[in-house]
PDB file of N, CA and C in Angstrom:
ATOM      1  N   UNK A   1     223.382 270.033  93.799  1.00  0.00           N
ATOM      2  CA  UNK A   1     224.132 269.498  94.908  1.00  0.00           C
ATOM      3  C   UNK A   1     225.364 268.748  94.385  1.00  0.00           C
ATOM      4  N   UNK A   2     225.401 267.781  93.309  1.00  0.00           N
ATOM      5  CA  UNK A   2     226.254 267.056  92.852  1.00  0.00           C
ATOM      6  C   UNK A   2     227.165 268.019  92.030  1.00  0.00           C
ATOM      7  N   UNK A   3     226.678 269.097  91.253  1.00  0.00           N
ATOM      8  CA  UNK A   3     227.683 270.151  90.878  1.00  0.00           C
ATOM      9  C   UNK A   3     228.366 270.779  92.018  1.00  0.00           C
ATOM     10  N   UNK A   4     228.200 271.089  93.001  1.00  0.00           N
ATOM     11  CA  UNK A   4     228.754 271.540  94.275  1.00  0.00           C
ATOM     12  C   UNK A   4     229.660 270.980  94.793  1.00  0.00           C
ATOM     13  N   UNK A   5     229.144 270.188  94.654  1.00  0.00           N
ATOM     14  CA  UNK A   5     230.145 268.899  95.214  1.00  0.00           C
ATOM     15  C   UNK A   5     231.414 268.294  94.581  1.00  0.00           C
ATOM     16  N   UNK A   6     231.244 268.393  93.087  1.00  0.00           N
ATOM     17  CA  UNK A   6     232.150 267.862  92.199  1.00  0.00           C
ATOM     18  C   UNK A   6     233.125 269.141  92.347  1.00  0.00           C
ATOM     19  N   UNK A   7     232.749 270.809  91.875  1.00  0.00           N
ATOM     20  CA  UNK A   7     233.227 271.741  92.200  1.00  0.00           C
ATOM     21  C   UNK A   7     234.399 271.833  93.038  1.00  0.00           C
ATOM     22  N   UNK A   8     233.731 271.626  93.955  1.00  0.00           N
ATOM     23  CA  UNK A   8     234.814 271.772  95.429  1.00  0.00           C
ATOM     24  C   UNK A   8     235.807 270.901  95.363  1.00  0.00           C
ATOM     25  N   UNK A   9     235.346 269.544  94.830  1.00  0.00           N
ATOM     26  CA  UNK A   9     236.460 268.287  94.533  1.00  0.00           C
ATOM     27  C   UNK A   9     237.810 268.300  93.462  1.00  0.00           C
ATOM     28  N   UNK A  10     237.244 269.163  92.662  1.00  0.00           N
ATOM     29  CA  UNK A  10     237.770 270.029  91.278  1.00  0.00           C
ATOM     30  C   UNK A  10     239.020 270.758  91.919  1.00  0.00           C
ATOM     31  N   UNK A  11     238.369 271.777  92.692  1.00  0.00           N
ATOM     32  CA  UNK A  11     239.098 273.291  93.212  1.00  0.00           C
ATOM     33  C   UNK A  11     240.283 272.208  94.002  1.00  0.00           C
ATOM     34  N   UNK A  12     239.532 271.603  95.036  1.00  0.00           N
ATOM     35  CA  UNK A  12     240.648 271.153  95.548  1.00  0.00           C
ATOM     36  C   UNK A  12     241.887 269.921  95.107  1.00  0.00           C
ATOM     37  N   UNK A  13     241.904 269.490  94.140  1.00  0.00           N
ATOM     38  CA  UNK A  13     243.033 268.643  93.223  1.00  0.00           C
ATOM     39  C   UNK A  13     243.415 269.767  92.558  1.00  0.00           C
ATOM     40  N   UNK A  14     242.956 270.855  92.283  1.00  0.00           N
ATOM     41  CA  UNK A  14     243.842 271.940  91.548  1.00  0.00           C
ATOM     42  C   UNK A  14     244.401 272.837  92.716  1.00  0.00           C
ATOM     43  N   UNK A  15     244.549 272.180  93.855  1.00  0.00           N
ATOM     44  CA  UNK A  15     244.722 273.579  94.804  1.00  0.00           C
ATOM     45  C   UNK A  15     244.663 274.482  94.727  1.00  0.00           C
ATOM     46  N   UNK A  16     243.530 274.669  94.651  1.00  0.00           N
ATOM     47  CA  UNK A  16     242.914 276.059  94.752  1.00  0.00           C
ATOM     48  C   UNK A  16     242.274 276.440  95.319  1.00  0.00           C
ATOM     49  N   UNK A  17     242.901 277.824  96.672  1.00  0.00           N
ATOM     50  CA  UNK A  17     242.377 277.882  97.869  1.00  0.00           C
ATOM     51  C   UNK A  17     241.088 278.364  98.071  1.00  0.00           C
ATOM     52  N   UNK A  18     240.493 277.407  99.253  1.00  0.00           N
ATOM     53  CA  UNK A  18     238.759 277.788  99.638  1.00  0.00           C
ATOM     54  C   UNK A  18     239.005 277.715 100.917  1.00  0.00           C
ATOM     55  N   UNK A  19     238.201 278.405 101.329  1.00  0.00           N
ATOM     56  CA  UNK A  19     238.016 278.726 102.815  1.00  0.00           C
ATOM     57  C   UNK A  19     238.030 277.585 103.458  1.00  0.00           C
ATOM     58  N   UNK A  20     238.439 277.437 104.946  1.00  0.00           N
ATOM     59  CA  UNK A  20     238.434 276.296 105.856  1.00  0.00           C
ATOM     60  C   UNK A  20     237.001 275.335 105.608  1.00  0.00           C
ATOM     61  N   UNK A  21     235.952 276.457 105.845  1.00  0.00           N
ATOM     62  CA  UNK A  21     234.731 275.938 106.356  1.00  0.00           C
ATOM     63  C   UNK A  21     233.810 275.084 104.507  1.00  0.00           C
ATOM     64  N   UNK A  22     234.726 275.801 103.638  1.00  0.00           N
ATOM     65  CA  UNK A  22     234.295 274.986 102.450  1.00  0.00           C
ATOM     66  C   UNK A  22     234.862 273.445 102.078  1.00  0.00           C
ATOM     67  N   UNK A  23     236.625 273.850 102.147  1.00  0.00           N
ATOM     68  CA  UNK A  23     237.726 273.135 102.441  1.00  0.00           C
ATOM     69  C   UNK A  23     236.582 271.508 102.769  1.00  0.00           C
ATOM     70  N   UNK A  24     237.042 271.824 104.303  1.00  0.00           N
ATOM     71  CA  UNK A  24     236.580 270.793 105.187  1.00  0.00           C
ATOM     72  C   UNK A  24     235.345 270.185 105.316  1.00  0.00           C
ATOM     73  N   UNK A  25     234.229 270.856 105.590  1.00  0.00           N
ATOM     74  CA  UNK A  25     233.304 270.514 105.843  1.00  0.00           C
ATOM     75  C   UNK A  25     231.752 270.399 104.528  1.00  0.00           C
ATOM     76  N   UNK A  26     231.932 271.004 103.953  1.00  0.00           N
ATOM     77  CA  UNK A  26     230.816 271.000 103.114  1.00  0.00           C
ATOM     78  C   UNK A  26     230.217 269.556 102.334  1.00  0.00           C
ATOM     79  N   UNK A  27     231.781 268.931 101.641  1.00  0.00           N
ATOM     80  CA  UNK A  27     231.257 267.541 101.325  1.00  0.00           C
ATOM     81  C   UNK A  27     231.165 266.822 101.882  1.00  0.00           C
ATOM     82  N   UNK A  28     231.106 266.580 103.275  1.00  0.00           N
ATOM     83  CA  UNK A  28     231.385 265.889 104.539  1.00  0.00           C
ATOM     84  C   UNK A  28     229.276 265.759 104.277  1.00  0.00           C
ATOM     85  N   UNK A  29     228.476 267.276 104.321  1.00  0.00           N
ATOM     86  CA  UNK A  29     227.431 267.358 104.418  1.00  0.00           C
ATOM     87  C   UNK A  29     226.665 266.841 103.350  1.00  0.00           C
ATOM     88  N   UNK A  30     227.079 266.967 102.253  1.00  0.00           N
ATOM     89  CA  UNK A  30     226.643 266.630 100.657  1.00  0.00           C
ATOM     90  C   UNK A  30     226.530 265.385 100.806  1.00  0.00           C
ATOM     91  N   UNK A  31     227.803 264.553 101.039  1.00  0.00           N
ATOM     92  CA  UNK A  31     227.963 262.904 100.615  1.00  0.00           C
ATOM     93  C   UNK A  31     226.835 262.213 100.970  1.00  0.00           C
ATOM     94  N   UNK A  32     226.265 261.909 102.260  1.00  0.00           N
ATOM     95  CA  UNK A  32     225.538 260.927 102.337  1.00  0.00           C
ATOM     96  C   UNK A  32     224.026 261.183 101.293  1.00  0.00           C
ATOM     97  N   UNK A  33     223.538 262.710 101.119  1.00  0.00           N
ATOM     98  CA  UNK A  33     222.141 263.222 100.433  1.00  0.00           C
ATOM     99  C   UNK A  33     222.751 262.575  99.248  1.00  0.00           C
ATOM    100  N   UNK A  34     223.849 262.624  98.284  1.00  0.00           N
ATOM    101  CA  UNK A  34     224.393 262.284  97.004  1.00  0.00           C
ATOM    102  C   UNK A  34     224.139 260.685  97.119  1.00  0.00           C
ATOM    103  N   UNK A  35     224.759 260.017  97.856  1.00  0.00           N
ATOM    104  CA  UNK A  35     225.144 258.598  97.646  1.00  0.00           C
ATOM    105  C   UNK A  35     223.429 258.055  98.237  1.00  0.00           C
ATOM    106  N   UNK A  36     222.426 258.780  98.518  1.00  0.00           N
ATOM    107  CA  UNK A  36     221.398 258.337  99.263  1.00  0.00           C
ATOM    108  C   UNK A  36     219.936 258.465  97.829  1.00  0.00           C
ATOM    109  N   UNK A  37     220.514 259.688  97.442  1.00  0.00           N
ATOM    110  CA  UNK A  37     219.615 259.836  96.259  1.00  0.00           C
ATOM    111  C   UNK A  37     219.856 258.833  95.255  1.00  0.00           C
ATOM    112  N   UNK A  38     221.447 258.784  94.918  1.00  0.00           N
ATOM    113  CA  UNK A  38     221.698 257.840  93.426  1.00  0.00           C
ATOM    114  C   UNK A  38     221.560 256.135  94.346  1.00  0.00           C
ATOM    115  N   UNK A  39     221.385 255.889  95.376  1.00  0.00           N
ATOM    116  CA  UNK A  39     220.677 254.963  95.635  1.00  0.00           C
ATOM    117  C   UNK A  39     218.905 254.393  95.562  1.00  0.00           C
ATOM    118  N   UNK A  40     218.423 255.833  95.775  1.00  0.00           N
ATOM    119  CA  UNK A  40     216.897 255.771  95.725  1.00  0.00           C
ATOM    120  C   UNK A  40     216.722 255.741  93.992  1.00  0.00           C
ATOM    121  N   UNK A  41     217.710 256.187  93.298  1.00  0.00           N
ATOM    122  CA  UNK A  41     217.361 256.509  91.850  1.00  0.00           C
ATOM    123  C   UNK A  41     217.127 255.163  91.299  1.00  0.00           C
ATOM    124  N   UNK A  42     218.226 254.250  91.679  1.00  0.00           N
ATOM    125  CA  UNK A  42     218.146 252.947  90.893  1.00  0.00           C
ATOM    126  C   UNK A  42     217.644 252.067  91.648  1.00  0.00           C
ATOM    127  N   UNK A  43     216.883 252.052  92.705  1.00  0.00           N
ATOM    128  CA  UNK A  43     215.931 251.261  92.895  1.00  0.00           C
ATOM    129  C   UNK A  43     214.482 251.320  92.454  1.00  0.00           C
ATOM    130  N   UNK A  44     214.228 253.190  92.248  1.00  0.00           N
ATOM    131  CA  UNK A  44     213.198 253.617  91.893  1.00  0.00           C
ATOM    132  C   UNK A  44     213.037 252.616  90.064  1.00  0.00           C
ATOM    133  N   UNK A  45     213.882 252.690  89.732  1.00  0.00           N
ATOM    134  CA  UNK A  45     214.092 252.275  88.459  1.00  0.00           C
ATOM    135  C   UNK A  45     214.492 250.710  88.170  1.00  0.00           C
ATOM    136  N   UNK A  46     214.833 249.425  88.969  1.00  0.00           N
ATOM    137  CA  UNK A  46     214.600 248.408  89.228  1.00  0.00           C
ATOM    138  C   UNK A  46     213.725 247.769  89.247  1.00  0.00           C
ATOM    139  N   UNK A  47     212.644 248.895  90.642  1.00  0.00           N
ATOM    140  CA  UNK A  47     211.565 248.709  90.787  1.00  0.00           C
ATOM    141  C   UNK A  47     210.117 248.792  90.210  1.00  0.00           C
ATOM    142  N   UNK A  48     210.403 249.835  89.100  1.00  0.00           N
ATOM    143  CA  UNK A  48     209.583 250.938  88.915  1.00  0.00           C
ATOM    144  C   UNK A  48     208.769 251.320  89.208  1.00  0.00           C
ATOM    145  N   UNK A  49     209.068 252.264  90.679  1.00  0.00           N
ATOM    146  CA  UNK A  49     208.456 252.391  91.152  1.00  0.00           C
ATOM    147  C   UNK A  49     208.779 253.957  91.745  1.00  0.00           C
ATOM    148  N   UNK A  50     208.424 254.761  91.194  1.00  0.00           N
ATOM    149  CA  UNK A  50     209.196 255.924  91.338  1.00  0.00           C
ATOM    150  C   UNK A  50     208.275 257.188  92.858  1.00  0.00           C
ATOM    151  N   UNK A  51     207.380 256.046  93.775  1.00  0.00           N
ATOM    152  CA  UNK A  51     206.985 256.485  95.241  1.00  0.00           C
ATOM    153  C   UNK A  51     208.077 256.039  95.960  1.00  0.00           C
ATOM    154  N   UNK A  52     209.030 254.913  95.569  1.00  0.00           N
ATOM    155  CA  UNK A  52     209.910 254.550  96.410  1.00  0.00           C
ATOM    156  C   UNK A  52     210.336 255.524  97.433  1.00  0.00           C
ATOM    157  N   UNK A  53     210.677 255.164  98.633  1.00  0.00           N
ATOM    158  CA  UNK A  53     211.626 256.393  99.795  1.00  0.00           C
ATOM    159  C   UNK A  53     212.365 255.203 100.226  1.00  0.00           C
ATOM    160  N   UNK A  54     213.637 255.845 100.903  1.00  0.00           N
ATOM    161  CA  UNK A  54     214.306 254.520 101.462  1.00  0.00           C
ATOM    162  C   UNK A  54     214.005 255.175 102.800  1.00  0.00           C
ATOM    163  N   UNK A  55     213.815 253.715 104.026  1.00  0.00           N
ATOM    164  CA  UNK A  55     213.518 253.746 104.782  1.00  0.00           C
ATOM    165  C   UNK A  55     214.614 254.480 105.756  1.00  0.00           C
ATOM    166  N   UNK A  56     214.175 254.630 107.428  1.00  0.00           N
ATOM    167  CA  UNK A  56     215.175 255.818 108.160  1.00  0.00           C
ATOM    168  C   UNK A  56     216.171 254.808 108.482  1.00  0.00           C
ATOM    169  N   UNK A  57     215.834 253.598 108.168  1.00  0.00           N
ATOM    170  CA  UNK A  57     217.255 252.750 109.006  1.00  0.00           C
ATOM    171  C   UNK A  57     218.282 252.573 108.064  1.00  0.00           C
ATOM    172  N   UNK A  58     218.005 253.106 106.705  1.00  0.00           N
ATOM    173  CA  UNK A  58     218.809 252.740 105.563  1.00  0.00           C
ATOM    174  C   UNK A  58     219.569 253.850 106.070  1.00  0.00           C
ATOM    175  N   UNK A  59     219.329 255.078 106.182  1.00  0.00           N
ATOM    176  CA  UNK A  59     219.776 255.905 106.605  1.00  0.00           C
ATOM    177  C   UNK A  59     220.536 256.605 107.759  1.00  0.00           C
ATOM    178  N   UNK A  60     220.052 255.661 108.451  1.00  0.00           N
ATOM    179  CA  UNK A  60     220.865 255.550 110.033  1.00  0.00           C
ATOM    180  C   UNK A  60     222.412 254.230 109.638  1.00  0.00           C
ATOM    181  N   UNK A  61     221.883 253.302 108.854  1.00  0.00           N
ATOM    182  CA  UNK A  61     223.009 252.634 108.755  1.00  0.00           C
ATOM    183  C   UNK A  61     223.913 253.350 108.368  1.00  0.00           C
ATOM    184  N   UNK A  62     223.875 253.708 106.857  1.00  0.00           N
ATOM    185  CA  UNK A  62     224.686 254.745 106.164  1.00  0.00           C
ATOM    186  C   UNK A  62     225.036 255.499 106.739  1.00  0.00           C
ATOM    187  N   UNK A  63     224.986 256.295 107.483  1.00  0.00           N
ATOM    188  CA  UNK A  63     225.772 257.366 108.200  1.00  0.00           C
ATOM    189  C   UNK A  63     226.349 256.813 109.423  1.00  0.00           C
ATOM    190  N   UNK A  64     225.976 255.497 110.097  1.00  0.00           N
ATOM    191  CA  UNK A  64     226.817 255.006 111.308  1.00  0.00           C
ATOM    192  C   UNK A  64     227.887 254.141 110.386  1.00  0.00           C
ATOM    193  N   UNK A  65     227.647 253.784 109.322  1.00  0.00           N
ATOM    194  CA  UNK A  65     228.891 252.744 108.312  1.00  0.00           C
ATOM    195  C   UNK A  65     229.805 253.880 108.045  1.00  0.00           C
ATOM    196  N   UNK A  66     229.598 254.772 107.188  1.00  0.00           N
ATOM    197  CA  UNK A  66     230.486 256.136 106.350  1.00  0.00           C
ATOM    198  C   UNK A  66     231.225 256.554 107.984  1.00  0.00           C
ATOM    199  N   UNK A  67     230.744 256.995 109.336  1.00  0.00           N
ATOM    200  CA  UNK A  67     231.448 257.443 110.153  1.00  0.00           C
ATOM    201  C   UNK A  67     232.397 256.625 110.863  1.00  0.00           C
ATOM    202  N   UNK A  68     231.953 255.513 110.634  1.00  0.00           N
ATOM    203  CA  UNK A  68     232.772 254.585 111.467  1.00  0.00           C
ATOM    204  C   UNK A  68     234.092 254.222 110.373  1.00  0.00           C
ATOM    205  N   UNK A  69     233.562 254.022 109.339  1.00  0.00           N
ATOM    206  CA  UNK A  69     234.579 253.996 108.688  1.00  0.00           C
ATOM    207  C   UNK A  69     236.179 254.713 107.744  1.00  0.00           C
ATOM    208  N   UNK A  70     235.225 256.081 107.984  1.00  0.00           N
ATOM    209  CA  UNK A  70     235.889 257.338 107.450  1.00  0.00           C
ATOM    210  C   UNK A  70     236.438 257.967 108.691  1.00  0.00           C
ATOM    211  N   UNK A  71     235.985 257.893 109.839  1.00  0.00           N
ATOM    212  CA  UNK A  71     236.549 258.907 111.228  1.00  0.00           C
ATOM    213  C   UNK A  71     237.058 258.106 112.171  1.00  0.00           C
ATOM    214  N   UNK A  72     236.721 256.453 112.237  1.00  0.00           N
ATOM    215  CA  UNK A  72     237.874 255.915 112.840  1.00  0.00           C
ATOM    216  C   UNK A  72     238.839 254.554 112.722  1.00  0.00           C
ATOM    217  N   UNK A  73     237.916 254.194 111.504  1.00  0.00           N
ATOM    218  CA  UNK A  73     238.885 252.606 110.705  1.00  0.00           C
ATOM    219  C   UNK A  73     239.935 253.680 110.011  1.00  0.00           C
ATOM    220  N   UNK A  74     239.415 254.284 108.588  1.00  0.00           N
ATOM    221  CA  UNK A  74     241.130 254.866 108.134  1.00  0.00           C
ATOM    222  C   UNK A  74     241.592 255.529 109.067  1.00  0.00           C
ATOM    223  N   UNK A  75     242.132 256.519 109.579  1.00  0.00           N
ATOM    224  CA  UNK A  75     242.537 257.441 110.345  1.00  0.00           C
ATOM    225  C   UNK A  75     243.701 256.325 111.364  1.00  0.00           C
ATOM    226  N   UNK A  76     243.127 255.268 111.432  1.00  0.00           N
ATOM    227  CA  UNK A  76     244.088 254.388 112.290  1.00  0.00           C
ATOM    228  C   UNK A  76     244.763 253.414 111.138  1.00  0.00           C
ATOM    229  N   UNK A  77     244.241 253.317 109.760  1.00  0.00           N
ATOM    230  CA  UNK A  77     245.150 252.607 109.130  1.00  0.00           C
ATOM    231  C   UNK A  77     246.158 253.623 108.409  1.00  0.00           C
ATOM    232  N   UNK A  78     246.105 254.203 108.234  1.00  0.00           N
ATOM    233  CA  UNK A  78     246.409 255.660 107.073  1.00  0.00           C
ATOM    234  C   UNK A  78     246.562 257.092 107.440  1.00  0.00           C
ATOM    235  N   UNK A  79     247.573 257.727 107.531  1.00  0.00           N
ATOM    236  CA  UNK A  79     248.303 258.741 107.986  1.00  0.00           C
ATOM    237  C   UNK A  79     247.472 259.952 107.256  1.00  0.00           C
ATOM    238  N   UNK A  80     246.635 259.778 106.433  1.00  0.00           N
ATOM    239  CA  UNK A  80     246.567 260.723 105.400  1.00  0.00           C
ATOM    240  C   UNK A  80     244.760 261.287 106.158  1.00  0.00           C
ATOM    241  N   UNK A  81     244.484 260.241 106.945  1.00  0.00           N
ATOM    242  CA  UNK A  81     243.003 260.520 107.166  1.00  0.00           C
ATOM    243  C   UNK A  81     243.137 260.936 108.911  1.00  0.00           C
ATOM    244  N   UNK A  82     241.821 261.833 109.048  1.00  0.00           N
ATOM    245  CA  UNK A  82     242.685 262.197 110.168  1.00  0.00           C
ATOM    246  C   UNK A  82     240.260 262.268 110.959  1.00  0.00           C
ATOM    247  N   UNK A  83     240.496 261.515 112.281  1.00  0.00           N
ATOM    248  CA  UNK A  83     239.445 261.830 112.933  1.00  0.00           C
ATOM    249  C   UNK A  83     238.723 262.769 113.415  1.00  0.00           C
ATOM    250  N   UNK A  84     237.418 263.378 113.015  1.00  0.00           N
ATOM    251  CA  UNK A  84     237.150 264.554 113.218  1.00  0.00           C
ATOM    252  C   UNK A  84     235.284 264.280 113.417  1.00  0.00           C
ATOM    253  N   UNK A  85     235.107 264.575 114.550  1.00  0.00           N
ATOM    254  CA  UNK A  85     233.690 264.277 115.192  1.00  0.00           C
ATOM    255  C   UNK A  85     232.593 265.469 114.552  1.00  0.00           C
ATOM    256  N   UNK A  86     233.395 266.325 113.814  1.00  0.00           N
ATOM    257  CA  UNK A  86     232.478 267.199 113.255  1.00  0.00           C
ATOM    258  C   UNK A  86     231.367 266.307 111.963  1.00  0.00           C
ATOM    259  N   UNK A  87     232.809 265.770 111.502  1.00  0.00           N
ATOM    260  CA  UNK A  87     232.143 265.021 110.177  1.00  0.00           C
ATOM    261  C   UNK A  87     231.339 264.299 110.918  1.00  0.00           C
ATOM    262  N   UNK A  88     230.959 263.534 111.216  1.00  0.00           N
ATOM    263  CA  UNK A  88     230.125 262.259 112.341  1.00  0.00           C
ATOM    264  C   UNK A  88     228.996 263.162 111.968  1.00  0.00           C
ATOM    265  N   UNK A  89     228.753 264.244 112.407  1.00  0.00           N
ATOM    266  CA  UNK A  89     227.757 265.174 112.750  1.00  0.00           C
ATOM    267  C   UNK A  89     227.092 265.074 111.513  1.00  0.00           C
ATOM    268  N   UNK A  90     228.065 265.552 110.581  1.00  0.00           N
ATOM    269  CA  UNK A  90     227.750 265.942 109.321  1.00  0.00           C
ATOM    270  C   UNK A  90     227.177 265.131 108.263  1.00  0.00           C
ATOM    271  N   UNK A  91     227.128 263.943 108.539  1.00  0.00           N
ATOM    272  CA  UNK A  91     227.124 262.631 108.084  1.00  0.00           C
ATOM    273  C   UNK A  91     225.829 262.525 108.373  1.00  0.00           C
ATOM    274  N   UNK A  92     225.256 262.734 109.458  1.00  0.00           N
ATOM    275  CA  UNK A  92     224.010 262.321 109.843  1.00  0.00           C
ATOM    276  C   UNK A  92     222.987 263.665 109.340  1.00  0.00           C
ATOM    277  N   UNK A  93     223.286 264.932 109.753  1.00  0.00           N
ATOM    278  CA  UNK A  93     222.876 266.431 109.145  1.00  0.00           C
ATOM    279  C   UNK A  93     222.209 265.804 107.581  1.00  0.00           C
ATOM    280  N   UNK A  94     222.924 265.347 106.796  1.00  0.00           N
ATOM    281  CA  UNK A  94     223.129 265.331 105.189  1.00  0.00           C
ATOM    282  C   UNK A  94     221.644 264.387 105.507  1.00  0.00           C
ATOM    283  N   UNK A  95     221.824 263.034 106.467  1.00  0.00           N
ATOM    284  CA  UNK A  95     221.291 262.149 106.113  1.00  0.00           C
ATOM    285  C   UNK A  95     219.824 262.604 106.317  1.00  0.00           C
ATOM    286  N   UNK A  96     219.725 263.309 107.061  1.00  0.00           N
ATOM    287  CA  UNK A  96     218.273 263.078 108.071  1.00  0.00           C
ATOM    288  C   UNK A  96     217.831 264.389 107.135  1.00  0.00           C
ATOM    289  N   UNK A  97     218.292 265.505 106.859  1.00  0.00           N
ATOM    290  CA  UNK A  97     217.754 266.140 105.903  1.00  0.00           C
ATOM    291  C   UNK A  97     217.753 265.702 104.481  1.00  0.00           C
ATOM    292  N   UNK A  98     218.061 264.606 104.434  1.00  0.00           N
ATOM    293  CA  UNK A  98     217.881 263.991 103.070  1.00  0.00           C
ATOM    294  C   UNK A  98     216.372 263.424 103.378  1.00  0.00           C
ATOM    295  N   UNK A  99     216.283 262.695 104.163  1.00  0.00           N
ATOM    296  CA  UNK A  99     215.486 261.312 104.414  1.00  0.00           C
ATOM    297  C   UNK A  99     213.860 262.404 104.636  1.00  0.00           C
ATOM    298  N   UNK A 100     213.901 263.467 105.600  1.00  0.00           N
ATOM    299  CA  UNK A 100     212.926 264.690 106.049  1.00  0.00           C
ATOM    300  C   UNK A 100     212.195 265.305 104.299  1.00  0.00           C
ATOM    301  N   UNK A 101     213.471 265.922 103.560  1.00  0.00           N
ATOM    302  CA  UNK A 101     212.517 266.624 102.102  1.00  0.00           C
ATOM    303  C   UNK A 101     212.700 265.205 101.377  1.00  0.00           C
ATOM    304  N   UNK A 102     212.837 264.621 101.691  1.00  0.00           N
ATOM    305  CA  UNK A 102     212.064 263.339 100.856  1.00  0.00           C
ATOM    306  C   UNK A 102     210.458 262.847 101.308  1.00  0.00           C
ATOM    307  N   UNK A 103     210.593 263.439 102.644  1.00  0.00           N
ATOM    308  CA  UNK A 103     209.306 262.860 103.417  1.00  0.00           C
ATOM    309  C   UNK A 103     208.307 263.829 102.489  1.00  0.00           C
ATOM    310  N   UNK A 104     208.468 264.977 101.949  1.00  0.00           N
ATOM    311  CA  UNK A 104     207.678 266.358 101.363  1.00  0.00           C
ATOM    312  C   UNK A 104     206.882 265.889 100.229  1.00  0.00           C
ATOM    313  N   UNK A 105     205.353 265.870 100.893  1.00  0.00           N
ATOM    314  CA  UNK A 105     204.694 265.482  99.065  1.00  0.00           C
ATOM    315  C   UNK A 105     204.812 266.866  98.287  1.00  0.00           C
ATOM    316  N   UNK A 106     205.424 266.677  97.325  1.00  0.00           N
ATOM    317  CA  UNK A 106     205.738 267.733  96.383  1.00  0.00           C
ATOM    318  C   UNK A 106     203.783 268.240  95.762  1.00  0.00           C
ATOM    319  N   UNK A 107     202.690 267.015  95.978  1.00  0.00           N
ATOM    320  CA  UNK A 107     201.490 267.417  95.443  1.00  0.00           C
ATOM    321  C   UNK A 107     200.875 268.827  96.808  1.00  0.00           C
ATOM    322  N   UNK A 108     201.321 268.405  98.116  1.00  0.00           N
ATOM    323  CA  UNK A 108     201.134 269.440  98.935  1.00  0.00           C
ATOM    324  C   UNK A 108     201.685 270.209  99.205  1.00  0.00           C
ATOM    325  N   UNK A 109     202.719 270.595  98.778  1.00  0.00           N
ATOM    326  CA  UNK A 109     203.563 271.668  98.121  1.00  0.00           C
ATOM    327  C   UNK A 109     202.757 272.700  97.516  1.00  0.00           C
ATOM    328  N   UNK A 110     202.549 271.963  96.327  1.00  0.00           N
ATOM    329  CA  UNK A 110     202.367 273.267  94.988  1.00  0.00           C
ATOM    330  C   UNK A 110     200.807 273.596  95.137  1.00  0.00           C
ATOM    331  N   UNK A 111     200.215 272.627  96.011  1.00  0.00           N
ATOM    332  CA  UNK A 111     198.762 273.582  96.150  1.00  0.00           C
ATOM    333  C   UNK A 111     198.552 274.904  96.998  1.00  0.00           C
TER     334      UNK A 111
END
């Protein structure tokens, strides 16, 4: 996911053209699972406690903070950012399927 992500971040400072729907939207979906995991990582490791999950409100914050702040604080300070209710969406998509295969005991999985 974080190679994907860096990828696309790559392509695009080298302008180098990707489709709209990669363009735009894909790290929109990535960010919050990225910034949600390397959060669970170093608490897991603070804590040591590596059952840690972060709870759904950590997760509801995070995606109502990142949207509010990315789709309508810059966008009104800064010409360069521009409001788009898709991301909103996307923000929460990332989150809640982050927060869901985290819910997955990997021991009831593999039996």
């Amino acid at each position: 996911m974080f190679l994907t992500a860096l990828t696309i971040y790559v392509m695009q400072r080298l302008r180098v053209p990707l489709p709209d729907l990669v363009n735009n939207y894909v790290n929109d979906l990535l960010y919050l699972p990225l910034v949600l995991g390397a959060i669970e990582f170093i608490i897991r490791r603070l804590k040591n406690d590596n059952s840690f999950k972060l709870p759904i409100t950590v997760v509801v914050f995070l995606a109502s903070f990142y949207s509010f702040y990315f789709e309508y604080y810059l966008p009104t300070i800064d010409p360069r950012y521009t409001a788009d209710w898709i991301d909103v969406v996307l923000y929460f998509l990332g989150g809640f399927a982050f927060f869901f295969i985290e819910k997955i005991d990997i021991r009831v999985v593999s039996e």
